[in-house]
C-alpha atoms as a PDB file:
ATOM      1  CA  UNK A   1     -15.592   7.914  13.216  1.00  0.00           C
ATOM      2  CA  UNK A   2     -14.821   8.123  16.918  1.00  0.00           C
ATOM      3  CA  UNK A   3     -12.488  10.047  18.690  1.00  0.00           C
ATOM      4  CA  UNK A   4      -9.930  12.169  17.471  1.00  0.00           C
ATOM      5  CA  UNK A   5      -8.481  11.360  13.581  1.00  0.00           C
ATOM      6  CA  UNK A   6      -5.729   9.997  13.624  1.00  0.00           C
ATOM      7  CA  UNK A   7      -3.153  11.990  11.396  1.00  0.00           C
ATOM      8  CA  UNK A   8      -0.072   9.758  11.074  1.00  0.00           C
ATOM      9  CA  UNK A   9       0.052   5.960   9.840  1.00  0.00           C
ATOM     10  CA  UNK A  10       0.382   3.440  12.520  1.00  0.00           C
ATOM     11  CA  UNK A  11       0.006  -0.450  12.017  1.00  0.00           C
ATOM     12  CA  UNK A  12      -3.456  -0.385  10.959  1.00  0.00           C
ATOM     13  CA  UNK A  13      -3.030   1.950   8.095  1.00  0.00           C
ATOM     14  CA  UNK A  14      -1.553  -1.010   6.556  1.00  0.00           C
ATOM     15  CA  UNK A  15      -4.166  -3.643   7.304  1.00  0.00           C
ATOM     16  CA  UNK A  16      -7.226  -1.006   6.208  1.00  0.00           C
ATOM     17  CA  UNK A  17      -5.073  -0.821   2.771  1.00  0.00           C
ATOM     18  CA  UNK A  18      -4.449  -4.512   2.295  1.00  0.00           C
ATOM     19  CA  UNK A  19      -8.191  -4.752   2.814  1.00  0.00           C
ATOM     20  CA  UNK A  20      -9.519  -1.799   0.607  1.00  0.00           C
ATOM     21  CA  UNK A  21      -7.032  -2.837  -2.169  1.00  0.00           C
ATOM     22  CA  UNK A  22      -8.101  -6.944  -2.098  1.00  0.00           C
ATOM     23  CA  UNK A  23     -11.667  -6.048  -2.151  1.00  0.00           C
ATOM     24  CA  UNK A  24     -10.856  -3.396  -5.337  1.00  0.00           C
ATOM     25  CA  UNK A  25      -9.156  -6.274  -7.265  1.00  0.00           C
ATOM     26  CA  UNK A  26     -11.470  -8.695  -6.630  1.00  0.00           C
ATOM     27  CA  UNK A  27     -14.602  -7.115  -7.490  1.00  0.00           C
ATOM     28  CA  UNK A  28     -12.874  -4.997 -10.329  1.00  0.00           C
ATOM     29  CA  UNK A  29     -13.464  -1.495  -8.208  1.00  0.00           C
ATOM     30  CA  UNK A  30     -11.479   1.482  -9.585  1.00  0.00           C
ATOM     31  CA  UNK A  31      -8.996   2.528  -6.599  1.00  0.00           C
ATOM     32  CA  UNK A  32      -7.224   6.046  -6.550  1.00  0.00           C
ATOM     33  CA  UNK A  33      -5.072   7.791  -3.775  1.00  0.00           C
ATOM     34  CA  UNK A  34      -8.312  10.046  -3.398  1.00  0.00           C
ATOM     35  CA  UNK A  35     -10.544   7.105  -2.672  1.00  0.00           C
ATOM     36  CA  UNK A  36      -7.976   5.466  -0.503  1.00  0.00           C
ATOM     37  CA  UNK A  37      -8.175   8.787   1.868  1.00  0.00           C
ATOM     38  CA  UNK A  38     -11.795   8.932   1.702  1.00  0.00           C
ATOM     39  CA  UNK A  39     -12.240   5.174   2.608  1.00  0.00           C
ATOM     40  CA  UNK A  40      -9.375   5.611   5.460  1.00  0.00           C
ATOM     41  CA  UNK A  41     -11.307   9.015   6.791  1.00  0.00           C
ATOM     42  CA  UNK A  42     -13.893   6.895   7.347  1.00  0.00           C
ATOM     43  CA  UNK A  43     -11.870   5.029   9.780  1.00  0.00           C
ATOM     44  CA  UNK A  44     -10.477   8.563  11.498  1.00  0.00           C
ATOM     45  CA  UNK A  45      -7.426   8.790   9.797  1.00  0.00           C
ATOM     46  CA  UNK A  46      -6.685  11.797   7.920  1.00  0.00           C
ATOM     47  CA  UNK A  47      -3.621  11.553   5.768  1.00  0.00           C
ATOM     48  CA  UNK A  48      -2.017  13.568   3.593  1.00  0.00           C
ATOM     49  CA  UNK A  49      -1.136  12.478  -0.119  1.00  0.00           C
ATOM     50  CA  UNK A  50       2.121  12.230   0.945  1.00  0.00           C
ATOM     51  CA  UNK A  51       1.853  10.164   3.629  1.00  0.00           C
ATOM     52  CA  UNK A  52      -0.818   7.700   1.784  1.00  0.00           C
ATOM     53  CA  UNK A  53       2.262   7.189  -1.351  1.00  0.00           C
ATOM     54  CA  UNK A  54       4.881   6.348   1.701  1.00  0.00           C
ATOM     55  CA  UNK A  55       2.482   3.177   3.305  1.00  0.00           C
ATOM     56  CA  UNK A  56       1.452   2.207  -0.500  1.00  0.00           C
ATOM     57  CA  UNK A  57       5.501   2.078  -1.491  1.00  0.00           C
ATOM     58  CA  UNK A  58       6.276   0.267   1.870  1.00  0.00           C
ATOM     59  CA  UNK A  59       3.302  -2.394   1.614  1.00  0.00           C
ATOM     60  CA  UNK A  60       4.531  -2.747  -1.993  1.00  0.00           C
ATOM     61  CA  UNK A  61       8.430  -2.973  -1.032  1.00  0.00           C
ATOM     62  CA  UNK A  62       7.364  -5.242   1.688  1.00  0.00           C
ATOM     63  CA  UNK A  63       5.104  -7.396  -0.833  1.00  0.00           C
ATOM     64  CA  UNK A  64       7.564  -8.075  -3.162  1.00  0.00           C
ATOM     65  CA  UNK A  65      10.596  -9.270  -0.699  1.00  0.00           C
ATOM     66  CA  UNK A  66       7.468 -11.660   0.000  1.00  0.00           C
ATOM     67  CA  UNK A  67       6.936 -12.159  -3.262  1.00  0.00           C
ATOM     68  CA  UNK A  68      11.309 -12.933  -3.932  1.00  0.00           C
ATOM     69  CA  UNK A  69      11.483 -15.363  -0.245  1.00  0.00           C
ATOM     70  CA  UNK A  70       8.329 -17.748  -1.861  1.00  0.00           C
ATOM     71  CA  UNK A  71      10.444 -17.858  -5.356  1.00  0.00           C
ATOM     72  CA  UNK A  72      13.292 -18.656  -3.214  1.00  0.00           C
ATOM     73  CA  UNK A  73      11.282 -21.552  -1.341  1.00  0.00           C
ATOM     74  CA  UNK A  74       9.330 -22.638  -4.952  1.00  0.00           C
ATOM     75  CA  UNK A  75      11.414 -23.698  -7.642  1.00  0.00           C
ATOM     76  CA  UNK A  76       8.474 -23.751  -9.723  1.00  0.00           C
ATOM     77  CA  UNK A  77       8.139 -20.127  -9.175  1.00  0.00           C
ATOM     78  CA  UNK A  78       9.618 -17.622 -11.892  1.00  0.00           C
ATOM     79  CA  UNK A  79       9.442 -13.918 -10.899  1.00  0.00           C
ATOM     80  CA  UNK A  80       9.678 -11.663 -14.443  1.00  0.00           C
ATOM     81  CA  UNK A  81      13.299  -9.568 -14.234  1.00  0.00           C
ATOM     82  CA  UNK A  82      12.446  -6.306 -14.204  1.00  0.00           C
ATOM     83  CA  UNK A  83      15.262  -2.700 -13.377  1.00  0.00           C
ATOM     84  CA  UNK A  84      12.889  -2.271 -10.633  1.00  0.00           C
ATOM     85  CA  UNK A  85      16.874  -2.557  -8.387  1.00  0.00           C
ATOM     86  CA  UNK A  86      17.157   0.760 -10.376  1.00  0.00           C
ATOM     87  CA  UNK A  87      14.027   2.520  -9.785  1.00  0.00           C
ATOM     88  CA  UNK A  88      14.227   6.262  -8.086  1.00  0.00           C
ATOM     89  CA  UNK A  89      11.701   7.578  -5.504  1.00  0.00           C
ATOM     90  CA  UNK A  90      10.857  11.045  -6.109  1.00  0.00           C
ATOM     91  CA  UNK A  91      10.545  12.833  -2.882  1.00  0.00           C
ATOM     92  CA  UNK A  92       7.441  13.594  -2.126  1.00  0.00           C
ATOM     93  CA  UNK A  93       6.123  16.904  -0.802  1.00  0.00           C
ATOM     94  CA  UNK A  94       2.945  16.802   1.764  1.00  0.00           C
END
């Protein structure tokens, strides 16, 4: 790590998770919140629980509106209903 950590997510929070997540699915790697922190301290940012559940909700929000505007463009794609329109966030304490 160089310089000072970094203790709020910017834009490459997102693209360390997208890449620590990939690489977890695809080589069958347990993943946690606690391993996601360690792996992002190694890149200087230190991040609270918190903080780590609000960039994992919004790259999940953000992957399924993906996920709905490729059904939209596919009629051969089916996404599985779900209540998910229904879901509550808990608020989450840091």
């Amino acid at each position: 790590m160089q310089g000072h950590p970094r203790k709020s997510p910017d834009h490459n929070v997102v693209d360390l998770i997208h890449r620590f997540v990939m690489t977890a699915n695809t080589s069958g790697s347990p993943l946690s919140t606690h391993l996601l922190q360690q792996k992002l301290e190694e890149h200087g940012y230190i991040l609270s629980k918190g903080q780590l559940l609000r960039v994992i909700l919004g790259f999940w929000k953000r992957s399924l509106d993906r996920a709905k505007e490729y059904e939209n463009l596919n009629d051969d794609i089916l996404l599985v209903e779900s209540d998910s329109e229904d879901l509550e966030v808990e608020e989450i304490d840091d």
